[in-house]
C-alpha atoms as a PDB file:
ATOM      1  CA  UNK A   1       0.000   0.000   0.000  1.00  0.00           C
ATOM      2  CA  UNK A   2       0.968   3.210  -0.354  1.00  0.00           C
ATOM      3  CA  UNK A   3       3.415   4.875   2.495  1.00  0.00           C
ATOM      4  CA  UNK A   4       3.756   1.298   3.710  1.00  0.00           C
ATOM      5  CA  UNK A   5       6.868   1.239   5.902  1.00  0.00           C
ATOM      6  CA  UNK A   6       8.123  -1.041   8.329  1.00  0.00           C
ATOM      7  CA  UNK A   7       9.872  -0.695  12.093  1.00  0.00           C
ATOM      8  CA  UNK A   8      12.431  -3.296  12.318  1.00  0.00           C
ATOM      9  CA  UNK A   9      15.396  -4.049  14.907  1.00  0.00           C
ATOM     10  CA  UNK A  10      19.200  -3.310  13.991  1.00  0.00           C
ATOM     11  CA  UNK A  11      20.047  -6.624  15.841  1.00  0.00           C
ATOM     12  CA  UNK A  12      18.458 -10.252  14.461  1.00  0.00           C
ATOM     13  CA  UNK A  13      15.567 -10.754  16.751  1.00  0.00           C
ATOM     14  CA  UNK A  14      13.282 -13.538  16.062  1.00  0.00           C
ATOM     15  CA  UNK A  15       9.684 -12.630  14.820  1.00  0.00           C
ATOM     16  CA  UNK A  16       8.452 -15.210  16.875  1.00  0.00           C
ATOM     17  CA  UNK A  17       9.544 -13.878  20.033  1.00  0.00           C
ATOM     18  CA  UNK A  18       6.856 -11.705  22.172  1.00  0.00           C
ATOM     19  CA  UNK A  19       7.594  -7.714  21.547  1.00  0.00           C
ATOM     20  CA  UNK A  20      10.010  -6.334  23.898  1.00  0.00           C
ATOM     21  CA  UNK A  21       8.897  -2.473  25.662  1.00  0.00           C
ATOM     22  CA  UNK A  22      11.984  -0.659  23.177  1.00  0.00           C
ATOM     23  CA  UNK A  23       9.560  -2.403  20.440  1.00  0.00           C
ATOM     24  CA  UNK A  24       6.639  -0.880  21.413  1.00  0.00           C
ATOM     25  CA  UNK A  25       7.711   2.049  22.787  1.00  0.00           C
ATOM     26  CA  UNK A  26       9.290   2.645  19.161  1.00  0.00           C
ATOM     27  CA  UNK A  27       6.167   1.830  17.199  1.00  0.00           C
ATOM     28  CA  UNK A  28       3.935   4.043  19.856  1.00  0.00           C
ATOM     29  CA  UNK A  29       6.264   7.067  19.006  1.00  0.00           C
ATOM     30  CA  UNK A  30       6.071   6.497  15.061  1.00  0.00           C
ATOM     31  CA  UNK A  31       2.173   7.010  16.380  1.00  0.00           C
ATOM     32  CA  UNK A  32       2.392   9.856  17.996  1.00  0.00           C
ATOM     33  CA  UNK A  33       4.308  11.488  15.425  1.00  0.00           C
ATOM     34  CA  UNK A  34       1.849  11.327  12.785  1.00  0.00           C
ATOM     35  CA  UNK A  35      -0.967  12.234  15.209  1.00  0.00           C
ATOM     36  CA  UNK A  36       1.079  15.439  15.867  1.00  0.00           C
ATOM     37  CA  UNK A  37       0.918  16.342  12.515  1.00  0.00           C
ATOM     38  CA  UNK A  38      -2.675  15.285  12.363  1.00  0.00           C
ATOM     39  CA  UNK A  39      -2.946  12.089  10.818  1.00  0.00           C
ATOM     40  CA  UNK A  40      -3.808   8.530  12.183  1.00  0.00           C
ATOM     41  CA  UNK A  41      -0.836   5.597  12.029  1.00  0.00           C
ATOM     42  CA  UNK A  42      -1.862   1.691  12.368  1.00  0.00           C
ATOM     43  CA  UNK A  43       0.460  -0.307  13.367  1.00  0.00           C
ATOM     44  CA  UNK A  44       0.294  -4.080  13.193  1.00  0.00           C
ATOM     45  CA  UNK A  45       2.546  -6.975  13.886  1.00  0.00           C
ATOM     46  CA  UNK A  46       2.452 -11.189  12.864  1.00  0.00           C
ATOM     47  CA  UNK A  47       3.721 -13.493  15.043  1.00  0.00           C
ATOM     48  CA  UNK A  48       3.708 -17.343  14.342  1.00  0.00           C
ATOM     49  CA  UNK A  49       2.904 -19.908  11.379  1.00  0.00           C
ATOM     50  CA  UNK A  50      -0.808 -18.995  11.529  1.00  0.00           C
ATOM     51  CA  UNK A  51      -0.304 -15.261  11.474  1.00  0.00           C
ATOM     52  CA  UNK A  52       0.412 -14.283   8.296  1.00  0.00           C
ATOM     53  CA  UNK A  53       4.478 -13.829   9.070  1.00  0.00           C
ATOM     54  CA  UNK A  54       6.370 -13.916   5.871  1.00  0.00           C
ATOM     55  CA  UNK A  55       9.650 -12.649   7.336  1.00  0.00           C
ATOM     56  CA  UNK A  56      11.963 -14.005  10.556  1.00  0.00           C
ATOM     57  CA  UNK A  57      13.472 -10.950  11.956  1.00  0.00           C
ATOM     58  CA  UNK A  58      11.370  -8.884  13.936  1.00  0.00           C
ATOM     59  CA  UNK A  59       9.416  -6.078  12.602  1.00  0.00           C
ATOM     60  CA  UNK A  60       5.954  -4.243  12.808  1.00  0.00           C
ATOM     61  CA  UNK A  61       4.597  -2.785  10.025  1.00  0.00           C
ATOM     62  CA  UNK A  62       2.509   0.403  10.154  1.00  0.00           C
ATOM     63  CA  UNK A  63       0.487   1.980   7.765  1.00  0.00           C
ATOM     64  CA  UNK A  64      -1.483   5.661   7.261  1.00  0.00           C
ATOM     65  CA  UNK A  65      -5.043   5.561   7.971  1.00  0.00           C
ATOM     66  CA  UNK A  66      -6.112   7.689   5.507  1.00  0.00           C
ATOM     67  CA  UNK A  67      -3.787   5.621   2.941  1.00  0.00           C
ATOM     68  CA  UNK A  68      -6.098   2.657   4.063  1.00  0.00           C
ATOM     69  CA  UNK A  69      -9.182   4.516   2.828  1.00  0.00           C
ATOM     70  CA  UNK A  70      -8.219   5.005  -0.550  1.00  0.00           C
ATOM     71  CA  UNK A  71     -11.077   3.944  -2.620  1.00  0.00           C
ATOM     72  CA  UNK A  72     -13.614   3.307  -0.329  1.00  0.00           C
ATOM     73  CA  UNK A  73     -14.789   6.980  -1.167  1.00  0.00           C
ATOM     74  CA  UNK A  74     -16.870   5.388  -4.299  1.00  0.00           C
ATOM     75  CA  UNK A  75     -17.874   2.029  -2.449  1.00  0.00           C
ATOM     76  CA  UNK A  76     -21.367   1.330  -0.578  1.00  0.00           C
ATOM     77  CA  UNK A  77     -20.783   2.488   3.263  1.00  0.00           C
ATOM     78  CA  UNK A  78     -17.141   3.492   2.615  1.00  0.00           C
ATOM     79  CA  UNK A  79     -16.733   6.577   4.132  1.00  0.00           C
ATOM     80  CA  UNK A  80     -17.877   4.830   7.530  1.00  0.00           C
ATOM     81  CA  UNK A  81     -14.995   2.645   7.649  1.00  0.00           C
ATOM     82  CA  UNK A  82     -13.129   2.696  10.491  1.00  0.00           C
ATOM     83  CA  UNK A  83     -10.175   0.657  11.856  1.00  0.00           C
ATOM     84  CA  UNK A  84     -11.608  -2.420  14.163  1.00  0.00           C
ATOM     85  CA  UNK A  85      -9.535  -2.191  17.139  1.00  0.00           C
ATOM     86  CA  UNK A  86     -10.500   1.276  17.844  1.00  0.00           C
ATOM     87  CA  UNK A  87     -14.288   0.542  16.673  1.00  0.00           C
ATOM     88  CA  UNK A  88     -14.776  -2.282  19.141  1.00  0.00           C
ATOM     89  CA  UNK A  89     -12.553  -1.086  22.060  1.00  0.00           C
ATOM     90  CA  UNK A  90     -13.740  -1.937  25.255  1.00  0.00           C
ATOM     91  CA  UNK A  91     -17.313  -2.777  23.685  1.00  0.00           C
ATOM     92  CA  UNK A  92     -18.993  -6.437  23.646  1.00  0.00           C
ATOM     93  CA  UNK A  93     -18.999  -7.316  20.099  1.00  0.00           C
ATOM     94  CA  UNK A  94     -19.857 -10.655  18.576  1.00  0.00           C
ATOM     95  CA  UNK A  95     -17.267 -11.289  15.574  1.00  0.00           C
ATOM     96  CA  UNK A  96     -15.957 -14.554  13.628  1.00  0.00           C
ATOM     97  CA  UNK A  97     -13.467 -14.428  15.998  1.00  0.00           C
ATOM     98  CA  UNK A  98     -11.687 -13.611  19.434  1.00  0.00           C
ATOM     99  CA  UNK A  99      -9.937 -10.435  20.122  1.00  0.00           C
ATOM    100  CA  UNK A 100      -8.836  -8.978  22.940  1.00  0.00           C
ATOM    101  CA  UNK A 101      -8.688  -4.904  23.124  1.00  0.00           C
ATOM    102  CA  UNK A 102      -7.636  -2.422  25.659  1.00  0.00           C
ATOM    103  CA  UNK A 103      -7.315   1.545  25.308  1.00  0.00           C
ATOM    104  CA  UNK A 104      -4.225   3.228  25.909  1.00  0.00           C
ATOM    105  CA  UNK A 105      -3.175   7.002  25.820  1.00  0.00           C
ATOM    106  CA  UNK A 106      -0.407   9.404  25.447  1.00  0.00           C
ATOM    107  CA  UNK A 107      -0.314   9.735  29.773  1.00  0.00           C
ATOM    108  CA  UNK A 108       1.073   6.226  29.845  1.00  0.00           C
ATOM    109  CA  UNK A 109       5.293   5.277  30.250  1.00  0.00           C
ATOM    110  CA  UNK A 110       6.531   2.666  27.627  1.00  0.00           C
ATOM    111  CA  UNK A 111       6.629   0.254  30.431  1.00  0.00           C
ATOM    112  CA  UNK A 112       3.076   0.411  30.711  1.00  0.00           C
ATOM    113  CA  UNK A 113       1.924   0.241  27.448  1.00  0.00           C
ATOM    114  CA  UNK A 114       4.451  -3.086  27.462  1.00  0.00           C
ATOM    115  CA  UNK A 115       2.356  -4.125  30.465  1.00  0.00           C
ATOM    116  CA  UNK A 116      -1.127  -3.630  28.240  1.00  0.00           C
ATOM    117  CA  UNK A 117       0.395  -5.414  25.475  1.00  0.00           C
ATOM    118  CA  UNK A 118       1.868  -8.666  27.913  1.00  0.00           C
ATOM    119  CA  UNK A 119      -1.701  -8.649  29.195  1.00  0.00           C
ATOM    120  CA  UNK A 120      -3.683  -9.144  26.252  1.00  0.00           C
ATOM    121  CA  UNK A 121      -1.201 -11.833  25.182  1.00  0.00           C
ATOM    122  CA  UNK A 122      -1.524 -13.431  28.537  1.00  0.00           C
ATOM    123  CA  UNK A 123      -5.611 -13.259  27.948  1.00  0.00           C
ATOM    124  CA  UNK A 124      -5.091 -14.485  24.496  1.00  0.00           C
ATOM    125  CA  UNK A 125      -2.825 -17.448  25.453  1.00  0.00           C
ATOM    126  CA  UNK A 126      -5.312 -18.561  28.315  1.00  0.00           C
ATOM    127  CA  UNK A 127      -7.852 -18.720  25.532  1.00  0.00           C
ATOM    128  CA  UNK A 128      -6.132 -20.961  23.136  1.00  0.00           C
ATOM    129  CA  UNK A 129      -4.453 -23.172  25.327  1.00  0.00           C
ATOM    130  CA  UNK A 130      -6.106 -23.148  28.324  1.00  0.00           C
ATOM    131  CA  UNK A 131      -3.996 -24.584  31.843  1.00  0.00           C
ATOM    132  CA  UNK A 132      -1.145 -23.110  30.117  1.00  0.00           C
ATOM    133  CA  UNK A 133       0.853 -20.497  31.785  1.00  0.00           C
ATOM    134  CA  UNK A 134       1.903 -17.151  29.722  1.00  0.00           C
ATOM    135  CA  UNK A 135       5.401 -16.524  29.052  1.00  0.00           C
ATOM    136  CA  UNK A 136       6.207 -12.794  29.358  1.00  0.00           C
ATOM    137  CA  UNK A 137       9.173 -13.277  27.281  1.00  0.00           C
ATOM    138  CA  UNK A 138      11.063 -15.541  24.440  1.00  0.00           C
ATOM    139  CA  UNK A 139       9.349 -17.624  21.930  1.00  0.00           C
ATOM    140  CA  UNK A 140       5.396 -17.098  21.748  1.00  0.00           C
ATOM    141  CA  UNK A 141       2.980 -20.061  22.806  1.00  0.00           C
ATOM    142  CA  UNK A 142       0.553 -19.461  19.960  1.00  0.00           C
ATOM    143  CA  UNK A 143       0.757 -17.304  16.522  1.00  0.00           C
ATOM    144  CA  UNK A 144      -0.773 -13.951  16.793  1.00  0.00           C
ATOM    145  CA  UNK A 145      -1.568 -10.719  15.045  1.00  0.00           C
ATOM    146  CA  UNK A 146      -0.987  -7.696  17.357  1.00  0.00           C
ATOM    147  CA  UNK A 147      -2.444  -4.049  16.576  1.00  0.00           C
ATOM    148  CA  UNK A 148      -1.740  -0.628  17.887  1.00  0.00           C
ATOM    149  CA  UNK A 149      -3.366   3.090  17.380  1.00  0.00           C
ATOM    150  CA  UNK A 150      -3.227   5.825  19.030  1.00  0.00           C
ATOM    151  CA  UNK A 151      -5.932   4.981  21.665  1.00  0.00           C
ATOM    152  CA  UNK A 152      -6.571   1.373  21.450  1.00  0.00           C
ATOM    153  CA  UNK A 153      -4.402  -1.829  21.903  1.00  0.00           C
ATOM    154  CA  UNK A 154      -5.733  -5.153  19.742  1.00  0.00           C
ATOM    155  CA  UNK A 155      -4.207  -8.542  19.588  1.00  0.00           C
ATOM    156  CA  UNK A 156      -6.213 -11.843  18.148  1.00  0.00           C
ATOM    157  CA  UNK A 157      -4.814 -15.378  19.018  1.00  0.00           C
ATOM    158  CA  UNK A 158      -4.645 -17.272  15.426  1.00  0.00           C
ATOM    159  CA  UNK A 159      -5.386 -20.823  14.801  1.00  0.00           C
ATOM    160  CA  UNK A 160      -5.082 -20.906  10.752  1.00  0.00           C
ATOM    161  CA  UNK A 161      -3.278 -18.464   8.231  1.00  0.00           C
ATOM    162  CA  UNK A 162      -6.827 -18.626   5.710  1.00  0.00           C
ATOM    163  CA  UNK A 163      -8.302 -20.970   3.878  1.00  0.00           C
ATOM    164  CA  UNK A 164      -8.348 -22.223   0.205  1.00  0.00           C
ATOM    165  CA  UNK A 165     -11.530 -20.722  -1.656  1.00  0.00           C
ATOM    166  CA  UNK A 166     -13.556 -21.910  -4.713  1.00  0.00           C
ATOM    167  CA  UNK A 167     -16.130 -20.832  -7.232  1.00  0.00           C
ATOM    168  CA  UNK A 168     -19.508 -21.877  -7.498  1.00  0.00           C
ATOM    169  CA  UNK A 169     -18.734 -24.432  -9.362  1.00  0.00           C
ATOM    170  CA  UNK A 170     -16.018 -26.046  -6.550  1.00  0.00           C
ATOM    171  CA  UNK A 171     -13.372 -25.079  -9.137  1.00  0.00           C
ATOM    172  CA  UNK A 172     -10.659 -23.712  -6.587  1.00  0.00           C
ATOM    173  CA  UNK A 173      -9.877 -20.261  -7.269  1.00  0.00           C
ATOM    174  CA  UNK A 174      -6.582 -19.875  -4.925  1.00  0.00           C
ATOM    175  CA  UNK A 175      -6.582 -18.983  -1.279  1.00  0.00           C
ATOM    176  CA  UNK A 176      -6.834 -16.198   1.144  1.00  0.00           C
ATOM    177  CA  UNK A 177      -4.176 -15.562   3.677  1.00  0.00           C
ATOM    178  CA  UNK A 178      -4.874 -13.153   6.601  1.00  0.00           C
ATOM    179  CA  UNK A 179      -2.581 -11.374   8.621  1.00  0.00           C
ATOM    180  CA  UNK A 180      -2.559  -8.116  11.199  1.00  0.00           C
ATOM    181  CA  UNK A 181      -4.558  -6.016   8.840  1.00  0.00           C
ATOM    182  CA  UNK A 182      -7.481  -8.083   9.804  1.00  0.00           C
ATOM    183  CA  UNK A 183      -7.671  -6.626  13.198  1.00  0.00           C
ATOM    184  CA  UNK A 184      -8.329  -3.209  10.881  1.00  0.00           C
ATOM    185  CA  UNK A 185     -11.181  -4.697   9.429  1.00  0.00           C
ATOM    186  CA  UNK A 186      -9.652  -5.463   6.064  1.00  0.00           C
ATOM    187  CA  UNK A 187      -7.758  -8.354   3.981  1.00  0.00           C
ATOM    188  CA  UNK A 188      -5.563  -8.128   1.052  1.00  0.00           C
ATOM    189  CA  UNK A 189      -6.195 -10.826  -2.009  1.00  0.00           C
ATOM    190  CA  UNK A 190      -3.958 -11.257  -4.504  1.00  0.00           C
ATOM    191  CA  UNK A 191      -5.705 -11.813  -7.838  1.00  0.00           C
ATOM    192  CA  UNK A 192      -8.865 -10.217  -9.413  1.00  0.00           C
ATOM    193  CA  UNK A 193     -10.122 -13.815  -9.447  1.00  0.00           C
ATOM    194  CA  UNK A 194     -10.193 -13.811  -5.806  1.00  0.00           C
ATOM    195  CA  UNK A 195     -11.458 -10.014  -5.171  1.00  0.00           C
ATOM    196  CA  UNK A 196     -14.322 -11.572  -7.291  1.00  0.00           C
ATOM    197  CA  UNK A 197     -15.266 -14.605  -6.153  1.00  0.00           C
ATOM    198  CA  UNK A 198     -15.681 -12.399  -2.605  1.00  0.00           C
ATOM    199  CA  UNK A 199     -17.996  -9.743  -4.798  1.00  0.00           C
ATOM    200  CA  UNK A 200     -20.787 -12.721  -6.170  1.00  0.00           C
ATOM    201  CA  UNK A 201     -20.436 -14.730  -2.568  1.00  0.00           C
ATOM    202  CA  UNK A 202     -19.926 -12.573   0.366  1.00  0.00           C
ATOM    203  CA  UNK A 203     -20.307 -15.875   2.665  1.00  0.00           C
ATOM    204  CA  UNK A 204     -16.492 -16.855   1.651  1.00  0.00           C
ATOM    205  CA  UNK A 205     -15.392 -14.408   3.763  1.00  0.00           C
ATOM    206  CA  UNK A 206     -17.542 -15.276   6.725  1.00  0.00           C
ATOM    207  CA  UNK A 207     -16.151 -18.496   6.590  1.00  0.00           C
ATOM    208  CA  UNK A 208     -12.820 -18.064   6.435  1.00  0.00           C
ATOM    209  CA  UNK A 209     -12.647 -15.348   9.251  1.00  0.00           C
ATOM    210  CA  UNK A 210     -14.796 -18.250  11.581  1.00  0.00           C
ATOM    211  CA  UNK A 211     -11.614 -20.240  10.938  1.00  0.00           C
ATOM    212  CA  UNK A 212      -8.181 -18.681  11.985  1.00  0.00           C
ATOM    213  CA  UNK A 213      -8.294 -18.615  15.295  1.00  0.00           C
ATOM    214  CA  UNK A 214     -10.281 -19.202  18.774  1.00  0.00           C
ATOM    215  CA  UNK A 215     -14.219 -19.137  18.678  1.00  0.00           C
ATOM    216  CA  UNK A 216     -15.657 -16.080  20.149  1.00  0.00           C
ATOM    217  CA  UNK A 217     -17.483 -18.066  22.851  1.00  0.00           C
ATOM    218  CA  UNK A 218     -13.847 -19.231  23.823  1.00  0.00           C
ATOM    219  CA  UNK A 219     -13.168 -15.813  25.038  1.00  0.00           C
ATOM    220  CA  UNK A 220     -12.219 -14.865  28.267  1.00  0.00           C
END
């Protein structure tokens, strides 16, 4: 997309690992830069096999808001669009899937916006693998997509990286692979064929979103 960038460590770190506070504490300023100049940043970051992760050393990716919205001006409803984590922050929403949110603010330190972000993980870790006990550092126990705005926190435990989808014929089309953008409320395919297919049967979608990761009625 356009004015995609990435954040990424000088040192190999593993993209597995859980985020250390210098890595969010980096990303949150990248935030608050562009909301001093009056725009909105997203932030997002894969973790695991099921995530979406394409690359091992560590980096978030972030992405202008208003970058995001190019387009939608001439689509049904688009001007409404809004990113997900800050849409459903702290509200009880029924989705395909689990998410865990949290508001945060410019008055916190780095340490606790670190503390926010360990806590959601430690939520979404109870939730998948329940009995276990959350790690608060090293290699993750589960793949996840984490998300980060200005005023909200998001992270969604993953189960499965898509799903292979078909026409209405059964003749397979290709597949759709999700990663942190989801938590935005949107998903990237990479052929026309595909971007069609979810035009004439809406319900694709729906499926595949009920199937990478925890079950909302899972969540606790």
């Amino acid at each position: 997309m356009p004015e995609h960038f990435i954040l990424v460590t000088r040192e190999f770190k593993p993209q597995t690992h859980l985020l250390e506070a210098d890595d969010v504490d980096a990303a949150y300023a990248c935030v608050q830069a562009y909301r001093e100049a009056g725009q909105g940043l997203y932030v997002f970051f894969n973790s695991g096999d099921h995530s979406g992760a394409s690359q091992p050393h560590r980096h978030l990716q972030l992405l202008p808001i208003e970058r995001m919205k190019d387009g939608l001006e001439n689509t049904e409803r688009g001007r409404e669009w809004t990113v997900l984590a800050d849409e459903i922050c702290g509200r009880e929403e029924t989705l395909p899937f689990t998410i865990f949110t949290s508001r945060i603010g410019t008055d916190m330190s780095a340490e606790e916006r670190h503390r926010t972000y360990l806590s959601l993980y430690k939520r979404a870790v109870r939730a998948t693998l329940p009995g276990v006990e959350a790690a608060e550092e090293g290699e993750a126990q589960m793949s996840y997509n984490f998300a980060m705005t200005s005023t909200s926190m998001a992270l969604c435990p993953r189960t499965a990286e898509g799903a292979r989808i078909s026409n209405s014929d059964g003749g397979e089309i290709g597949s759709i692979a999700l990663n942190g953008t989801v938590l935005a409320g949107t998903a990237l395919v990479k052929s026309k064929a595909e971007w069609d297919a979810l035009r004439a049967r809406s319900a694709i979608l729906l499926e595949v979103l009920r199937g990478i990761g925890v079950p909302p009625t899972s969540m606790l």
